[in-house]
N, C-alpha and C. Protein backbone atom coordinates (compact mmCIF):
# COMPACT_ATOMS: atom_id res chain seq x y z
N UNK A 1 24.22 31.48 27.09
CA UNK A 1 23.88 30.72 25.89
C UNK A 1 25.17 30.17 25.28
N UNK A 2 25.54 28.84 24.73
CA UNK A 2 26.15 28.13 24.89
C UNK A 2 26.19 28.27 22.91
N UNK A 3 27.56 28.74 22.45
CA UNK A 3 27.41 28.24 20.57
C UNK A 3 27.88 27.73 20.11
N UNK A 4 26.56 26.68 19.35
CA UNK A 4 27.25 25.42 18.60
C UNK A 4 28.25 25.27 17.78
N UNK A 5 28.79 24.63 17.07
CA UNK A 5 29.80 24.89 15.46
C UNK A 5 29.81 23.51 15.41
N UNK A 6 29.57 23.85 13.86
CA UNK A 6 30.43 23.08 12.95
C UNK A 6 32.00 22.75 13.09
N UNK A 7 32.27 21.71 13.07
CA UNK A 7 33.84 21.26 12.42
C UNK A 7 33.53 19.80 11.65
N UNK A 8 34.71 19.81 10.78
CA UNK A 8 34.58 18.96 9.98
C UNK A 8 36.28 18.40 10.02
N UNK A 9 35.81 17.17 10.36
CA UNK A 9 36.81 16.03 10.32
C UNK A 9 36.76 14.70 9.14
N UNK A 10 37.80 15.34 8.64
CA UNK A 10 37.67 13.88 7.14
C UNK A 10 36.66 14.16 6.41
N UNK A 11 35.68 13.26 6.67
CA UNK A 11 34.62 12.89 5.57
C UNK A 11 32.97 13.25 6.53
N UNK A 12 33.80 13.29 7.94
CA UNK A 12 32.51 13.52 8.70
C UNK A 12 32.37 15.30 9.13
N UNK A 13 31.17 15.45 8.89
CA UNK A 13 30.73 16.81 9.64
C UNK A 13 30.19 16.98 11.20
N UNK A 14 30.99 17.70 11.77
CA UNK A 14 30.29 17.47 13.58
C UNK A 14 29.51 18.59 13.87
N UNK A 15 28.64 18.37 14.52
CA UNK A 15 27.61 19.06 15.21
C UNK A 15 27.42 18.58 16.61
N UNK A 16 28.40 19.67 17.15
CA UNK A 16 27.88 19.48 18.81
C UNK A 16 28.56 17.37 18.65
N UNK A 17 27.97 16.67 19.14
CA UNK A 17 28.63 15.73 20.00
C UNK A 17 28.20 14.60 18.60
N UNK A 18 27.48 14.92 17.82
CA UNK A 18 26.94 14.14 16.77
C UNK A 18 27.73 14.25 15.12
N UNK A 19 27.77 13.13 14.89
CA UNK A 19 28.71 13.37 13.76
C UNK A 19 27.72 12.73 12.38
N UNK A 20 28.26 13.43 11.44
CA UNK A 20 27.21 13.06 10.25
C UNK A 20 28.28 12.86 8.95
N UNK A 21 27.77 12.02 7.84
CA UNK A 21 28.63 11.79 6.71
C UNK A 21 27.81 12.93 5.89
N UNK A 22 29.05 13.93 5.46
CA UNK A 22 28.92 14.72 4.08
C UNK A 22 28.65 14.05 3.04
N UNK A 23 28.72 12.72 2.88
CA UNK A 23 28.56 12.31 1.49
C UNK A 23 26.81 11.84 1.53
N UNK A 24 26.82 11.49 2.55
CA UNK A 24 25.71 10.90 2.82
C UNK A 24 23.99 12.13 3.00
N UNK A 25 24.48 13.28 3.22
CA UNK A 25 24.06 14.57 3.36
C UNK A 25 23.86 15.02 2.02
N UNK A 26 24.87 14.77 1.08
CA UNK A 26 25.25 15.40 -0.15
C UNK A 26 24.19 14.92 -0.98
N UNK A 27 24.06 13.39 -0.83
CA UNK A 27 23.69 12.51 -2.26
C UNK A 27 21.95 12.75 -1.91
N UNK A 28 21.87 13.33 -0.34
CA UNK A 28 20.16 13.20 -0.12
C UNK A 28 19.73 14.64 -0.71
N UNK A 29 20.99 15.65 -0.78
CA UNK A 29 20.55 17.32 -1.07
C UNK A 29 20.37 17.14 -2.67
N UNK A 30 21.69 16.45 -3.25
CA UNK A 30 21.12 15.80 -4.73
C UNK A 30 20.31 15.71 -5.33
N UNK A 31 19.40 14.36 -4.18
CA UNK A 31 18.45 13.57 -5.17
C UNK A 31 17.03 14.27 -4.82
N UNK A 32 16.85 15.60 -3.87
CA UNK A 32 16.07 16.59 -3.56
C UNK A 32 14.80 15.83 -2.83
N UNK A 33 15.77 15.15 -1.99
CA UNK A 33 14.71 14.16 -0.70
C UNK A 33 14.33 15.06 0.14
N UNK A 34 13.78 14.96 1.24
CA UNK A 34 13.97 15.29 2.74
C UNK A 34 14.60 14.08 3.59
N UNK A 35 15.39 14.22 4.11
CA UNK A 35 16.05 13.56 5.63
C UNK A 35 14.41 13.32 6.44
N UNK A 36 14.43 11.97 7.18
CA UNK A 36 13.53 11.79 7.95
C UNK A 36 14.33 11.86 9.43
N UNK A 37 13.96 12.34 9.69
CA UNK A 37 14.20 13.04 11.60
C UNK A 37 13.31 12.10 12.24
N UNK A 38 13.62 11.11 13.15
CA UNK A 38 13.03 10.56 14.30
C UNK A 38 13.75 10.28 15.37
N UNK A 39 12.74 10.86 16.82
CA UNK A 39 13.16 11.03 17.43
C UNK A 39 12.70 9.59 18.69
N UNK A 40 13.48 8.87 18.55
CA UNK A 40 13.02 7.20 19.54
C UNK A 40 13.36 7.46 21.08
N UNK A 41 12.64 7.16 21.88
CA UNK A 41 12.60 7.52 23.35
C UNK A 41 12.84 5.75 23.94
N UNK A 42 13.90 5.73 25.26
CA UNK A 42 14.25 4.64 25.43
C UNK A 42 12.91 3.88 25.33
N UNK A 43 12.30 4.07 25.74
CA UNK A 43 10.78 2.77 26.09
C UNK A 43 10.52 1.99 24.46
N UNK A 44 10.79 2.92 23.50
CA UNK A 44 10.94 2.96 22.21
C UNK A 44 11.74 1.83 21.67
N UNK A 45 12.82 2.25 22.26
CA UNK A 45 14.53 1.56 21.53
C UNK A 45 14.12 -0.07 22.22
N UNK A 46 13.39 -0.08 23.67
CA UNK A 46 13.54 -1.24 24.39
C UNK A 46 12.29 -2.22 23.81
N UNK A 47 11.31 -1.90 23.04
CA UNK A 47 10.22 -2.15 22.76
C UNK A 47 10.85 -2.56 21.18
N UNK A 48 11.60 -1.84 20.94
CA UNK A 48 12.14 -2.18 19.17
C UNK A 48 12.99 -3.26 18.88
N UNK A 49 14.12 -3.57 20.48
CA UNK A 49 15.00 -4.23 20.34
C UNK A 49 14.06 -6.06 20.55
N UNK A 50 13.05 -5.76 21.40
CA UNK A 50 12.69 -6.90 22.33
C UNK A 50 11.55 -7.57 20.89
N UNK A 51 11.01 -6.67 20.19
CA UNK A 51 10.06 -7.12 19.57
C UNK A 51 10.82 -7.73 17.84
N UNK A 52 11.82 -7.32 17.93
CA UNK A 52 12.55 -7.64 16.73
C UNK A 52 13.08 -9.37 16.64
N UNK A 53 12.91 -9.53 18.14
CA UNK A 53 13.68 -11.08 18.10
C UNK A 53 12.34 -12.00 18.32
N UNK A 54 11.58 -11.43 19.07
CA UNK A 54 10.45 -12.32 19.90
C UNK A 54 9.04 -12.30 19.11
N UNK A 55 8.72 -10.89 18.10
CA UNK A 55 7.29 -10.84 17.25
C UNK A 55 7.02 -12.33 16.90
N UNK A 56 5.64 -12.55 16.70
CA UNK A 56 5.31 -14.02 15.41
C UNK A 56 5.58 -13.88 14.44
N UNK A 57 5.22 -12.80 13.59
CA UNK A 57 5.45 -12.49 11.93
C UNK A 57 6.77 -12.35 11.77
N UNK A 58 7.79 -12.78 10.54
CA UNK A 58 8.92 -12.68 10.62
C UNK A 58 9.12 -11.12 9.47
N UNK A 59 7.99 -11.08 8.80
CA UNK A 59 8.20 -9.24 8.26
C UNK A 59 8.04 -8.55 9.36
N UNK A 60 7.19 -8.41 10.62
CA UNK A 60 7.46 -7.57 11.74
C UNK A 60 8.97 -7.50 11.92
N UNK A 61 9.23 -8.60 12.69
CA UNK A 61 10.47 -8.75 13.06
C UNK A 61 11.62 -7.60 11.64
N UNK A 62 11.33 -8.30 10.86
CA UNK A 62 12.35 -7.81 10.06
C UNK A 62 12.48 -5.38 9.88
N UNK A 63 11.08 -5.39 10.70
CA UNK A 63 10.42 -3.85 10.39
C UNK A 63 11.16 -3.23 11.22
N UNK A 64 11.01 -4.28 12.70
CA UNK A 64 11.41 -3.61 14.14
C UNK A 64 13.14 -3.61 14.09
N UNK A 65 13.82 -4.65 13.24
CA UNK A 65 15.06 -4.52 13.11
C UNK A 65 15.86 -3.49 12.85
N UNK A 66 14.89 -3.22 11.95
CA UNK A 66 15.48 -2.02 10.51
C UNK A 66 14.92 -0.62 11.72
N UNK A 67 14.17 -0.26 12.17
CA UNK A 67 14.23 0.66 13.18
C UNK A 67 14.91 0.55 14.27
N UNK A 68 14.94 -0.17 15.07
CA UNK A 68 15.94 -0.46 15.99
C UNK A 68 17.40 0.10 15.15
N UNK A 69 17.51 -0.30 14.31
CA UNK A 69 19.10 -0.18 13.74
C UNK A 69 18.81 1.64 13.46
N UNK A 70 17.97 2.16 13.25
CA UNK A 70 17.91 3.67 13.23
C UNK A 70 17.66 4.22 14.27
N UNK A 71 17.47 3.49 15.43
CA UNK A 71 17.73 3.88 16.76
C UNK A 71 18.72 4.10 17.56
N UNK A 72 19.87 2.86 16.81
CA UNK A 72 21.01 3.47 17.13
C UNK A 72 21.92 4.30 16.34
N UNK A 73 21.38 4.73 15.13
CA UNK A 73 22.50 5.82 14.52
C UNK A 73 22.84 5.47 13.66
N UNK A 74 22.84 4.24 13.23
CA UNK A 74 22.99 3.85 11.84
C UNK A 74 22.77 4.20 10.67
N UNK A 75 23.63 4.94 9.72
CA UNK A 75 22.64 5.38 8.35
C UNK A 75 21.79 4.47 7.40
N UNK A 76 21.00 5.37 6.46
CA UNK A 76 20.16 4.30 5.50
C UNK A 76 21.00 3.14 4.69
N UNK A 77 21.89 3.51 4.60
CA UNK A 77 22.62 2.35 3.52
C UNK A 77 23.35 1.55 4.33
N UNK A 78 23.93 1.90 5.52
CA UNK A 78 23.76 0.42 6.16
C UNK A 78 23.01 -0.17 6.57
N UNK A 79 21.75 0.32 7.06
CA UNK A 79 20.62 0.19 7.61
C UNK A 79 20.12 -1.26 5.95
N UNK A 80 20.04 -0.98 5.06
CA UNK A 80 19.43 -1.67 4.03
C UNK A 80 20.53 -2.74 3.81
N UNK A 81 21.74 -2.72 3.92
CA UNK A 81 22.84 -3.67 4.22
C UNK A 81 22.09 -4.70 4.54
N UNK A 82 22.33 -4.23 6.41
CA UNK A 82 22.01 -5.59 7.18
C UNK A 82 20.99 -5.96 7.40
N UNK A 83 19.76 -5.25 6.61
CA UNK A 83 18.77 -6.08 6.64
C UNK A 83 18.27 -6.79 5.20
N UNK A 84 18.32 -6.16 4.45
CA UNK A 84 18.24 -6.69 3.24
C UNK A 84 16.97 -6.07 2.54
N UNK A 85 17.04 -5.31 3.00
CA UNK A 85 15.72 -4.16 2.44
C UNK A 85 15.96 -2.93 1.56
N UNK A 86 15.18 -2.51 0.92
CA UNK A 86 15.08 -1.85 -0.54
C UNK A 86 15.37 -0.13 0.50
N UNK A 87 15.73 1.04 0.00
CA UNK A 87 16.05 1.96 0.23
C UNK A 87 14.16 2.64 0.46
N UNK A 88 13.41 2.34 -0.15
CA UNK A 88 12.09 2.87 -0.32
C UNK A 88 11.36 1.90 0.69
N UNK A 89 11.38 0.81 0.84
CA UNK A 89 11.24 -0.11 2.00
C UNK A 89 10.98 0.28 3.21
N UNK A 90 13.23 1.03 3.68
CA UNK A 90 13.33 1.75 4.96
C UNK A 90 12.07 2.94 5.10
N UNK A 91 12.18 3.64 4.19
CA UNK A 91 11.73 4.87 4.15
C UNK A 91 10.04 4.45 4.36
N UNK A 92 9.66 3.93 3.83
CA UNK A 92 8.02 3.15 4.47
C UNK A 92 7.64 3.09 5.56
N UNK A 93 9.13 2.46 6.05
CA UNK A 93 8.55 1.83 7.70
C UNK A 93 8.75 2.56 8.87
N UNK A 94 9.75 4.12 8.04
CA UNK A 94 10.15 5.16 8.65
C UNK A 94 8.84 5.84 8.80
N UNK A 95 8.38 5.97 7.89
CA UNK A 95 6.77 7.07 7.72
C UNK A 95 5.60 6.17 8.95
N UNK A 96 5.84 4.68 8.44
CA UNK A 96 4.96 4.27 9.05
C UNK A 96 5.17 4.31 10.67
N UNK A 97 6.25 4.22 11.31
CA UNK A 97 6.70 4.45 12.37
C UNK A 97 6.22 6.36 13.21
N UNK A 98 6.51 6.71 12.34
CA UNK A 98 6.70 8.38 12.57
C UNK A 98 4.86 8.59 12.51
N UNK A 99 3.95 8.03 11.94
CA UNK A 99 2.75 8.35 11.87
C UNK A 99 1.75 7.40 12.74
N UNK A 100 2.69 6.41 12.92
CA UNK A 100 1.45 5.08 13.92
C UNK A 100 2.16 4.44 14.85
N UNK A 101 3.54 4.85 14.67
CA UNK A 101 4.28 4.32 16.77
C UNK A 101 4.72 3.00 15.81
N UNK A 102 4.82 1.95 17.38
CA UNK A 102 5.28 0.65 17.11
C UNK A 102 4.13 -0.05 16.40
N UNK A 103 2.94 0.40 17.44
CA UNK A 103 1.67 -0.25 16.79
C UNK A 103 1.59 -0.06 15.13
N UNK A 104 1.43 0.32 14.67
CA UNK A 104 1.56 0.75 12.89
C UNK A 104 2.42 -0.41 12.37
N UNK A 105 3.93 -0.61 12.87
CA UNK A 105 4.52 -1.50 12.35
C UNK A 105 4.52 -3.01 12.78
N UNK A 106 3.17 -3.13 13.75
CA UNK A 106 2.98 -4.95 14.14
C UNK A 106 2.01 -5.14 12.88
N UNK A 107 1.50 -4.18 12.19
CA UNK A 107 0.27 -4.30 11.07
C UNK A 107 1.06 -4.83 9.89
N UNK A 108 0.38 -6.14 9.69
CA UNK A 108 0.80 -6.89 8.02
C UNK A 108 -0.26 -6.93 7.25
N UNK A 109 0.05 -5.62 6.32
CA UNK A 109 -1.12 -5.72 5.35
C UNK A 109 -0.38 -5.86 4.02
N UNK A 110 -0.55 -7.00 3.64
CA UNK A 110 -0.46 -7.76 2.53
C UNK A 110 -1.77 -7.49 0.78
N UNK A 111 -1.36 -7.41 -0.11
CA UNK A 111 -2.28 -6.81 -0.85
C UNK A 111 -2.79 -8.21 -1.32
N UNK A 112 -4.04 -8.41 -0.94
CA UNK A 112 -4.56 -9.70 -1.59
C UNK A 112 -6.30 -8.65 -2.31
N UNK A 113 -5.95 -8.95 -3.78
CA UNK A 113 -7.23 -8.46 -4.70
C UNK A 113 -8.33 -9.43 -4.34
N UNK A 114 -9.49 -8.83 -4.23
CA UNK A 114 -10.95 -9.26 -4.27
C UNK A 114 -11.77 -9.20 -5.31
N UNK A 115 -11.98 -10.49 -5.81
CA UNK A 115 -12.58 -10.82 -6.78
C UNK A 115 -14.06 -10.05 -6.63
N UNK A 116 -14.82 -9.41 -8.04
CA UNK A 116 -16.16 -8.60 -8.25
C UNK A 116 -16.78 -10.03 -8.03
N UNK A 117 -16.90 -11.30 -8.41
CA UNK A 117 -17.79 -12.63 -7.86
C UNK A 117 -18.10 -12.38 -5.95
N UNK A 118 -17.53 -11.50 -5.54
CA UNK A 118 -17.44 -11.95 -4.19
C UNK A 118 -18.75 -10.99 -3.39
N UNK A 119 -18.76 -10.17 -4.49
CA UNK A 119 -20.61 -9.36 -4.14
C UNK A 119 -21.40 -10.45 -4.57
N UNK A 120 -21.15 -11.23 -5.01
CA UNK A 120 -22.74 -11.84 -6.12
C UNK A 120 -22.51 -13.47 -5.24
N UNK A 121 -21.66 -13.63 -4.36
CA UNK A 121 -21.48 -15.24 -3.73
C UNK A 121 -23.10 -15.73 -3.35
N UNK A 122 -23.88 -15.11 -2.55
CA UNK A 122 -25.27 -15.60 -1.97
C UNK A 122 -25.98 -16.08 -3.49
N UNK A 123 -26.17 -15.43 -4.32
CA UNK A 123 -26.80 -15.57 -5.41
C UNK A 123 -26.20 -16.88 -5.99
N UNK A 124 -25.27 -16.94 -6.69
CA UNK A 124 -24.48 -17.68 -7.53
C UNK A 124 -24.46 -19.13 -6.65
N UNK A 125 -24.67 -19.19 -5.33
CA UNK A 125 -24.20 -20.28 -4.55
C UNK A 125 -26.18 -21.08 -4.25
N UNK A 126 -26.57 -19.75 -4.22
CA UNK A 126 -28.63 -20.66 -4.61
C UNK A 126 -28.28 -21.24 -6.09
N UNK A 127 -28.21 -20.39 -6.61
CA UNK A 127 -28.48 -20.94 -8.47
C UNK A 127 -28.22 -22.15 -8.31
N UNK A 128 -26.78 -22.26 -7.73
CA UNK A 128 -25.84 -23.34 -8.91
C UNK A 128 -26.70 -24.61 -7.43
N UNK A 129 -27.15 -24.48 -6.43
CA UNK A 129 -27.13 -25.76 -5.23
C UNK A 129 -28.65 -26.04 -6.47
N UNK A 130 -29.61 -24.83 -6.59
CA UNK A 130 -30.82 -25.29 -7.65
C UNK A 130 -30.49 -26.36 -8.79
N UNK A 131 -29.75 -25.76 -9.29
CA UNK A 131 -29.28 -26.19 -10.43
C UNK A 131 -27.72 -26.33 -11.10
N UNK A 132 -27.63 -27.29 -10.37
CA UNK A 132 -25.62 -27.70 -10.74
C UNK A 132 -25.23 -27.47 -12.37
N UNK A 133 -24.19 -26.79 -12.72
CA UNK A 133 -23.98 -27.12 -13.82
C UNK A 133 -23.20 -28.34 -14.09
N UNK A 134 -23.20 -28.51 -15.73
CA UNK A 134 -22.85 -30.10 -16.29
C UNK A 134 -20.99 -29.76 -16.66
N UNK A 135 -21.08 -28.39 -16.74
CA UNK A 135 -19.45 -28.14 -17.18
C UNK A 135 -19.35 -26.85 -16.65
N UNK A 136 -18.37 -26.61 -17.11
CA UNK A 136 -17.62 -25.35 -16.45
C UNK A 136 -17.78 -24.22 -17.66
N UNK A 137 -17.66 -24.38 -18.77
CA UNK A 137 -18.63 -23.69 -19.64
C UNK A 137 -19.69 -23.02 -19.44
N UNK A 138 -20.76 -23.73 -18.60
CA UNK A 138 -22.27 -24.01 -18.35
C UNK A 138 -22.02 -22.84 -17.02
N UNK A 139 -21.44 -23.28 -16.43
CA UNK A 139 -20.99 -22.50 -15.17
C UNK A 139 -20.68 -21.18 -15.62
N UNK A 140 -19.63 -21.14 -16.55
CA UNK A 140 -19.47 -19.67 -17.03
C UNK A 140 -20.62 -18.61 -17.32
N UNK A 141 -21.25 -19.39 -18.49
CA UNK A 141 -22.87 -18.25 -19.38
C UNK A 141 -23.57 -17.82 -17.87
N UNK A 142 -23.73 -19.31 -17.17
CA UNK A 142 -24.67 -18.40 -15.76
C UNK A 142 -23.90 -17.42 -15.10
N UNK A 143 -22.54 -17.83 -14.86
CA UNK A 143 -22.32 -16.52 -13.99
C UNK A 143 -22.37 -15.45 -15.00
N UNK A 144 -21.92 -15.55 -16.19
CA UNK A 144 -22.35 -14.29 -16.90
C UNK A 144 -23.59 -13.83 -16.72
N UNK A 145 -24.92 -14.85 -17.21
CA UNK A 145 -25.89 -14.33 -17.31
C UNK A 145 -26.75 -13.59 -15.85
N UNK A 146 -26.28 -14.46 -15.00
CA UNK A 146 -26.64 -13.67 -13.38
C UNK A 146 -25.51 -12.25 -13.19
N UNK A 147 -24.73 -12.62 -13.06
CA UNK A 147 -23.94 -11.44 -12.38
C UNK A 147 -23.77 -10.07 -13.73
N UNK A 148 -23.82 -10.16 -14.94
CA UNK A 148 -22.89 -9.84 -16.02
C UNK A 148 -20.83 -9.76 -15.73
N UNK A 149 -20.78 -10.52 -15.16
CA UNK A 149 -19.28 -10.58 -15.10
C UNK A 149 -18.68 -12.32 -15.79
N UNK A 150 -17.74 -11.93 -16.94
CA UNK A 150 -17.12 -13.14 -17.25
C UNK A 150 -15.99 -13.17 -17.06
N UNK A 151 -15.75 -14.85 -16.22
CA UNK A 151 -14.90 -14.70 -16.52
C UNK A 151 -14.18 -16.29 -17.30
N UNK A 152 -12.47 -16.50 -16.80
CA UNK A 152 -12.16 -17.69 -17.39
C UNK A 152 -12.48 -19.24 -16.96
N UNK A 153 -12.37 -20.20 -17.79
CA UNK A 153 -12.86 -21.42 -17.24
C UNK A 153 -11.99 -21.87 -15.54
N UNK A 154 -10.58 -21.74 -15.80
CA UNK A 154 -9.52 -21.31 -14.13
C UNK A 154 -10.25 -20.86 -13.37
N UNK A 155 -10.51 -19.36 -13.70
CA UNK A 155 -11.23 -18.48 -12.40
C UNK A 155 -12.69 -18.84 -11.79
N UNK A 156 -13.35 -19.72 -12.82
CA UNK A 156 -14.52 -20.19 -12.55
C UNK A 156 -14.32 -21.70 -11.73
N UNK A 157 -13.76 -22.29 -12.17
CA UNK A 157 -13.18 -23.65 -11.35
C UNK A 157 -12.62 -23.20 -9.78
N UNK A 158 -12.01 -21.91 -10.01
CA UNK A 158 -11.34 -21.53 -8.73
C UNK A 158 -12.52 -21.20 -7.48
N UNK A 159 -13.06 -20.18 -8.41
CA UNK A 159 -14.24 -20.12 -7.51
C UNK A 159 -15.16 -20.88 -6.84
N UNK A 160 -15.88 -21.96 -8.02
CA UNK A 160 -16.71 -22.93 -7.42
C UNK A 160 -15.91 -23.36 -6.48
N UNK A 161 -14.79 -23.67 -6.60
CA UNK A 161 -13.90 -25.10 -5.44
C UNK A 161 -13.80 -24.24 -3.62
N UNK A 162 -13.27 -23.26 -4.33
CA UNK A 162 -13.86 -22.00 -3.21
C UNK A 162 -14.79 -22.24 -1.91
N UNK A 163 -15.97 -22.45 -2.75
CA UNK A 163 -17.15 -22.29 -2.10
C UNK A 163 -17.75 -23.77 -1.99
N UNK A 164 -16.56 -24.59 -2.23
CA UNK A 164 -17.34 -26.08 -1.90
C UNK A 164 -17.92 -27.15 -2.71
N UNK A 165 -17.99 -26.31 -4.00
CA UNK A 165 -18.51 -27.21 -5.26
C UNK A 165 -17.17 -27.08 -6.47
N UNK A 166 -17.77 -28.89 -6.70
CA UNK A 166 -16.67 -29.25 -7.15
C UNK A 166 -17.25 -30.43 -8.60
N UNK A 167 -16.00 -30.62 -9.60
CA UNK A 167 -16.77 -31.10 -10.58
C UNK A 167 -17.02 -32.58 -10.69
N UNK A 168 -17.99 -33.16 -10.67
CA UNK A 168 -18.61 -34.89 -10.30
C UNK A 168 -18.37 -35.56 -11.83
N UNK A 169 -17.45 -36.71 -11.84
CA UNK A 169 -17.42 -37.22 -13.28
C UNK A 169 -18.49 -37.97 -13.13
N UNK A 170 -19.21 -38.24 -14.20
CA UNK A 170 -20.23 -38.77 -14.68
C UNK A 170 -19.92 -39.90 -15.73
N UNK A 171 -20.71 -40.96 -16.02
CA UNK A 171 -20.90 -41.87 -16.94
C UNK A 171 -22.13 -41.27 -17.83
N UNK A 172 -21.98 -42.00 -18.77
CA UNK A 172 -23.37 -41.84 -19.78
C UNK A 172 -23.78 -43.05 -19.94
N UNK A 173 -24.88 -43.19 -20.20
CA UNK A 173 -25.75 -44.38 -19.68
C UNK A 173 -26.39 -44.27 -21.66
N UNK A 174 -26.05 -45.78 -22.12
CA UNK A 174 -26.82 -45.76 -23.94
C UNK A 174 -27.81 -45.43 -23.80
N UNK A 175 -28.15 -44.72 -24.86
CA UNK A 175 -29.45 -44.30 -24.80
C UNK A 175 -30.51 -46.01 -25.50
N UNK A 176 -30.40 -46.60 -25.77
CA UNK A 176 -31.50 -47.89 -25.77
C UNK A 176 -30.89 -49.19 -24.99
N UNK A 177 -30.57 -48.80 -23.81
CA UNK A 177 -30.09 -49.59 -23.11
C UNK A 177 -31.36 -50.60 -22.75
N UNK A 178 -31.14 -51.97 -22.36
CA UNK A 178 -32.28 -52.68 -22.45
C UNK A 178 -31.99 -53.21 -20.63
N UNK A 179 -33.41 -52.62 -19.92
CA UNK A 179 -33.68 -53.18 -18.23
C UNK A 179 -33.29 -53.87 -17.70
N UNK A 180 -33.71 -55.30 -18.39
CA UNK A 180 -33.59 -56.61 -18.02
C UNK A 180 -31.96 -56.89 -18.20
N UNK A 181 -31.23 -56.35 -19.38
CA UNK A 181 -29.53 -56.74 -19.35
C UNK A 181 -28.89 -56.19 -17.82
N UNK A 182 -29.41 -54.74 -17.74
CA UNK A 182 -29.63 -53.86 -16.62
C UNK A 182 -29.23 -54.79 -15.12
N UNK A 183 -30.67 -54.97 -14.95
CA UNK A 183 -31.07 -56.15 -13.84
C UNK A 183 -30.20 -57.02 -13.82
N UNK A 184 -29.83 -58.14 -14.55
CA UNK A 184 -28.95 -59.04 -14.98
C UNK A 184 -27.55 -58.64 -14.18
N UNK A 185 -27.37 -57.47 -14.91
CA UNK A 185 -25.87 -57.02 -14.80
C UNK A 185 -25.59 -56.64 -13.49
N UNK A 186 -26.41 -56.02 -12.56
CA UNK A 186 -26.38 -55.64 -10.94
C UNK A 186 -26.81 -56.65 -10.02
N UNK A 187 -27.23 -57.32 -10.18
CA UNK A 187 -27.76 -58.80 -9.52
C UNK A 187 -26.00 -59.71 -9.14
N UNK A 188 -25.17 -59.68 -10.75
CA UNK A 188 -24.10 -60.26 -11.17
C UNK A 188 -22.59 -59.67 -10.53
N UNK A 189 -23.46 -58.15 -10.31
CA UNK A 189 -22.07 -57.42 -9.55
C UNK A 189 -22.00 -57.19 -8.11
N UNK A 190 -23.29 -57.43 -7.57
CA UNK A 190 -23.60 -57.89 -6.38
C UNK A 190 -23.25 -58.84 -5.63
N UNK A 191 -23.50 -60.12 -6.60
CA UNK A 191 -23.10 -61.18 -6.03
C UNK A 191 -21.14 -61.71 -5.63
N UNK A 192 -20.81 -61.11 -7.08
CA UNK A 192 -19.46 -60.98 -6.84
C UNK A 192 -18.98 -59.92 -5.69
N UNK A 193 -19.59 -59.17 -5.45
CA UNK A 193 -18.88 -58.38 -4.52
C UNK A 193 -18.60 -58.93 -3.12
N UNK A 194 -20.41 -59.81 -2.75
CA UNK A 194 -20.34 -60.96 -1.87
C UNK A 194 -19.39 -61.46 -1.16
N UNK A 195 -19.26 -61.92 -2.33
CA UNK A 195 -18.65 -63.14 -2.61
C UNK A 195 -16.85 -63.49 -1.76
């Protein structure tokens, strides 16, 4: 049986053939972290290096970098250096790595909120084809009054446009408008158009 030791050179502590920064040891015993231990197997390192340049998504790329660079030995704070990533960032993509492989880190899940309108779409999309509203106001009370959810005249515009409906300007027509001026007047715009 073969025994290890410690020696300590400068600023670095050695273990066996591996060398580690005391300061860097120090500030993690400090701030009462745990050290993340991973252990990358070549197929790993070759899969980290190849997918970092070549992925579609450029946050992949940027995931597989930042591991790759902890593949070769690099600590966290250079590691966030050269990539340009937050200290809690690394540590994410460390967990996510350590719990789901490479596969885990080709996943871009982006937080996009889902609107409560998005249970009630079938409904809200009969009403309004039945019966269009005249404003966006009008639009509002119904979705209130169908769904009980209100919301703003924005979020209501957002939505309709969403789903395809959109707001039609209208004329108003006098109310004692007389036929025959009517007639007159489309006969007159006809002909000019002709023309």
């Amino acid at each position: 049986m073969t025994e290890e030791r410690y020696t300590q050179h400068g600023n670095n502590l050695r273990f066996g053939s591996a060398a580690i920064k005391i300061t860097d040891v120090l500030e993690k015993v400090v701030r009462g972290g745990k050290m993340i231990a991973i252990e990358f197997t070549e197929a790993h390192k070759q899969s980290l290096h190849y997918e970092r340049f070549y992925h579609p998504h450029p946050r992949v790329q940027k995931k597989m970098e930042a591991l790759w660079l902890k593949s070769q030995g690099l600590p966290h704070r250079e590691i966030t250096k050269l990539t340009g990533i937050s200290a809690n960032t690394l540590r994410t993509y460390l967990k996510e790595y350590q719990f789901g492989g490479i596969e885990k880190l080709k996943q871009v899940n982006f937080y996009r909120p889902e609107s409560d309108l998005v249970h009630h779409v079938q409904t809200l999309e009969d009403y309004f084809r039945l019966s269009p509203p005249t404003s966006i106001n009008e639009a509002i009370v119904a979705i209130e009054s169908l769904t009980g959810i209100k919301r703003s005249p924005t979020q209501v515009r957002k939505f309709l446009l969403a789903r395809g409906m959109r707001c039609l300007k209208t004329g108003v027509i006098p109310s004692k408008a007389d036929p025959d001026q009517q007639l007159d007047y489309k006969k007159k715009a006809t002909q000019t158009r002709r023309s």
